[in-house]
Protein backbone atom coordinates (compact mmCIF):
# COMPACT_ATOMS: atom_id res chain seq x y z
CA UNK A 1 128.95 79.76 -160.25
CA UNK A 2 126.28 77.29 -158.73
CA UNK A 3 124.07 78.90 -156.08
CA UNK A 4 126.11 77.85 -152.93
CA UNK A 5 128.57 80.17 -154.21
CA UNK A 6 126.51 83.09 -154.66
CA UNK A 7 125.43 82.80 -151.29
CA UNK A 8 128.24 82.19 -149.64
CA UNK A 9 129.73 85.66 -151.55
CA UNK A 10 126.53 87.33 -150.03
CA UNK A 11 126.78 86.28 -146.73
CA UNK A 12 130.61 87.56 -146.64
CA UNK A 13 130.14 90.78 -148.44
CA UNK A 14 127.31 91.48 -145.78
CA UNK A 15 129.78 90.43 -143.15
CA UNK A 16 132.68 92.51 -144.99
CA UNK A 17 130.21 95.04 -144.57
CA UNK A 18 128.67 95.15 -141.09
CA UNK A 19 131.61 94.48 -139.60
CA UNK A 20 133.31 97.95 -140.81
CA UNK A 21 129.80 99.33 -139.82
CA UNK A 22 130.27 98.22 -136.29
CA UNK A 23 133.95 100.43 -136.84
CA UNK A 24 132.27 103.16 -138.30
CA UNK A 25 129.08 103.83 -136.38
CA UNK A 26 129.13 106.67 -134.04
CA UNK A 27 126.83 105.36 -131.75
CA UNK A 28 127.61 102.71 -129.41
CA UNK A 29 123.96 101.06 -129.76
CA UNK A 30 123.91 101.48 -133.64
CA UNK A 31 127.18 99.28 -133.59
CA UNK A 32 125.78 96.39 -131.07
CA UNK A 33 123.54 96.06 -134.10
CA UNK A 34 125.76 95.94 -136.84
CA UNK A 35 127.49 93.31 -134.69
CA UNK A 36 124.39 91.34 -134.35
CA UNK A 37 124.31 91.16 -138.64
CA UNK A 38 127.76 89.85 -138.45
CA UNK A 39 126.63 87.16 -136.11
CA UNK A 40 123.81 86.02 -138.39
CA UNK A 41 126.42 86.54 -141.24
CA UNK A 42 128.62 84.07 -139.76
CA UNK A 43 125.95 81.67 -138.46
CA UNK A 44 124.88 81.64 -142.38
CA UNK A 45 129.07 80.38 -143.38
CA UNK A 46 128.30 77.57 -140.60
CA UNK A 47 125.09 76.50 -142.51
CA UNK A 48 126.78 76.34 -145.57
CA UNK A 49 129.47 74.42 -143.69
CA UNK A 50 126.98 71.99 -142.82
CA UNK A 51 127.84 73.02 -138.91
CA UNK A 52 123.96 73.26 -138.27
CA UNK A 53 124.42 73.24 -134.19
CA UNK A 54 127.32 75.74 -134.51
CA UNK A 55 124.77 77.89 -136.35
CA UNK A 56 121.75 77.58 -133.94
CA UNK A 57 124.37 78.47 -130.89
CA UNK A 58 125.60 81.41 -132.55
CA UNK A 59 122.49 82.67 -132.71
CA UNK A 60 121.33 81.87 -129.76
CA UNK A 61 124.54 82.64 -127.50
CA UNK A 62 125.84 85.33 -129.79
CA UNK A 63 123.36 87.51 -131.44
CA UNK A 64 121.55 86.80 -128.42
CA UNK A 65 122.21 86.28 -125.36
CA UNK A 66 125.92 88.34 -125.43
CA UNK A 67 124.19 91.23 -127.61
CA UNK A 68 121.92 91.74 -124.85
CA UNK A 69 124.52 92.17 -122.54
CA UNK A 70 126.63 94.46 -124.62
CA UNK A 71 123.03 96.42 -125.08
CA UNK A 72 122.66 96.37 -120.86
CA UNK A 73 125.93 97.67 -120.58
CA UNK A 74 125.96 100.28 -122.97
CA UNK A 75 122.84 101.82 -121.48
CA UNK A 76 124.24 101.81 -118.39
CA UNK A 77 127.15 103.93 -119.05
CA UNK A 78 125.35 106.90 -120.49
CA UNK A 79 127.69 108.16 -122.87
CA UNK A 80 127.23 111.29 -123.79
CA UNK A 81 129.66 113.97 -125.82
CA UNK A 82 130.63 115.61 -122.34
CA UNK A 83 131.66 112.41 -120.77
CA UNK A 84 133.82 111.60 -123.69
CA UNK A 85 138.10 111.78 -123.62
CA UNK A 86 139.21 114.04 -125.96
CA UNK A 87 141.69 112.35 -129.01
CA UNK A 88 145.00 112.84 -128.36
CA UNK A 89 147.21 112.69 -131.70
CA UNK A 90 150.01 110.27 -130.35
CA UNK A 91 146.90 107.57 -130.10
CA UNK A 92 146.10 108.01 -133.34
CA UNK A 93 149.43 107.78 -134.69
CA UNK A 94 149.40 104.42 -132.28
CA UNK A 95 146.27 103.07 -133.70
CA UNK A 96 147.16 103.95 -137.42
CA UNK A 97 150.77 102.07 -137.03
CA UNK A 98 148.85 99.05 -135.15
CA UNK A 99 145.89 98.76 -138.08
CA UNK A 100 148.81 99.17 -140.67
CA UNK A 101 150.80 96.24 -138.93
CA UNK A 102 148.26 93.96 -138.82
CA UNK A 103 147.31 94.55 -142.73
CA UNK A 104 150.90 94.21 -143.51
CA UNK A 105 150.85 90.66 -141.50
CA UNK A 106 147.60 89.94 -143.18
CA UNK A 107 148.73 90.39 -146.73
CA UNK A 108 151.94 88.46 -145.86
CA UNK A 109 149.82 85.91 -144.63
CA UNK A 110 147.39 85.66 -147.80
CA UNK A 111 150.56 86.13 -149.60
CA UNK A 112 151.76 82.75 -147.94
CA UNK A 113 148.60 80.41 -148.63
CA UNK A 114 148.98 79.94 -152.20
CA UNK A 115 148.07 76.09 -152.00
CA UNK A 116 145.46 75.01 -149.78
CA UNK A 117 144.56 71.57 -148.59
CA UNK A 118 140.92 70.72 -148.70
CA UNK A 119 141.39 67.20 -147.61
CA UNK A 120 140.08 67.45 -144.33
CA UNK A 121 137.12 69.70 -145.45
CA UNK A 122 135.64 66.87 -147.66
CA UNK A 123 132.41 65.47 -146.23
CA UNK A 124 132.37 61.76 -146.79
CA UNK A 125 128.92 61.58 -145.70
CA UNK A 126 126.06 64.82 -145.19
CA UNK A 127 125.33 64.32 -141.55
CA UNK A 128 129.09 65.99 -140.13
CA UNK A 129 127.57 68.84 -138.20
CA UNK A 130 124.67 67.29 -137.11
CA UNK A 131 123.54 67.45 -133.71
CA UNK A 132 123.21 63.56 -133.48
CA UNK A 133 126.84 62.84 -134.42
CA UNK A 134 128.32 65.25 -132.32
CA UNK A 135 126.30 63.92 -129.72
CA UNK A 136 127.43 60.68 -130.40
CA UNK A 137 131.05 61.79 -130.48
CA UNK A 138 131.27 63.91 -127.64
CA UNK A 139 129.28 61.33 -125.19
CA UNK A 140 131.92 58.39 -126.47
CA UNK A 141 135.15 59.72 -127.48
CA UNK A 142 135.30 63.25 -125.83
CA UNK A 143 133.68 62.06 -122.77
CA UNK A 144 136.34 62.81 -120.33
CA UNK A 145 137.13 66.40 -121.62
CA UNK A 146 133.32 67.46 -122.07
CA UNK A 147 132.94 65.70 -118.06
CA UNK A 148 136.23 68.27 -117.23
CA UNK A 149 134.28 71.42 -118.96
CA UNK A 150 131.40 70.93 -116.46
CA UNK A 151 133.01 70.81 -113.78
CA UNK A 152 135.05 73.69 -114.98
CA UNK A 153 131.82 75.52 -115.67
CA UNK A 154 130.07 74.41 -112.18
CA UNK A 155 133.06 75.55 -110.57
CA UNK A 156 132.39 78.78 -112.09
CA UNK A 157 128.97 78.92 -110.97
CA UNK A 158 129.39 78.86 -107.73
CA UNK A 159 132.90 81.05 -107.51
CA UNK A 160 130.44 83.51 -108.81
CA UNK A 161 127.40 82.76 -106.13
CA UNK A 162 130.45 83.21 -104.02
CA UNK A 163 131.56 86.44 -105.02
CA UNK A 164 127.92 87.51 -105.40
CA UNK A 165 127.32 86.98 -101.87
CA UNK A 166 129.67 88.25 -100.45
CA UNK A 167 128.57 91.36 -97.63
């Protein structure tokens, strides 16, 4: 095993990991955490991916900017054991026959993808996930969808100035 291997097993063991953390963590703020290590987990696969940009904006968007949020909101809500439903046993039952269907389609899944096809994953050249040639292709050949997404995304901005303001 050359070294990109060994990482990439570390980085998703410590995703593995942190993820059932986040599951497992009684406290609400202890989880946000956890969920922040899977983020830099992840953003560590897109390095190795050569995804560089997809990386940084994980980070930055993900582990930071959404984190915070989750943090804010948490806070906010003040739970406390008093303030929390008690467990009734027909949700359990539902939420042990839900995880158990989605291993079952899981394992049928992995069970399924015996051969995989790694042509389009071969890098013909080390500059894929580069900021300059997605730049480059998203300002010529995806100009008219990214032009779409803005005003999509202005449209949003002020539907929420809108809402905002409202008396």
């Amino acid at each position: 095993m050359n070294a990109i291997e060994i990482l990439f097993w570390l980085l998703s063991a410590l995703a593995i990991i942190s993820a059932m953390m986040v599951l497992l963590s009684k406290n609400p703020v202890h989880s946000v955490l956890w969920l922040i290590a899977v983020f830099f987990a992840i953003s560590g696969h897109y390095i190795l991916l050569n995804a560089q940009f997809l990386a940084i904006v994980n980070i930055i968007v993900y582990a930071g900017a959404i984190m915070v949020l989750f943090l804010f909101v948490i806070m906010l809500m003040n739970l406390n054991k008093e303030s929390e439903p008690k467990r009734n046993f027909w949700r359990i039952l539902i939420g042990i026959i839900s995880g158990g269907s989605l291993l079952m389609i899981l394992v049928s899944l992995i069970r399924q993808a015996t051969e995989i096809n790694n042509k389009n994953a071969l890098m013909e050249s080390g500059n894929i996930g580069l900021i300059k040639t997605l730049g480059k292709l998203l300002f010529s050949d995806y100009v008219v969808p990214f032009e779409i997404s803005s005003v999509l995304f202005l449209s949003a901005m002020v539907g929420a100035v809108v809402i905002g303001k409202k008396e």
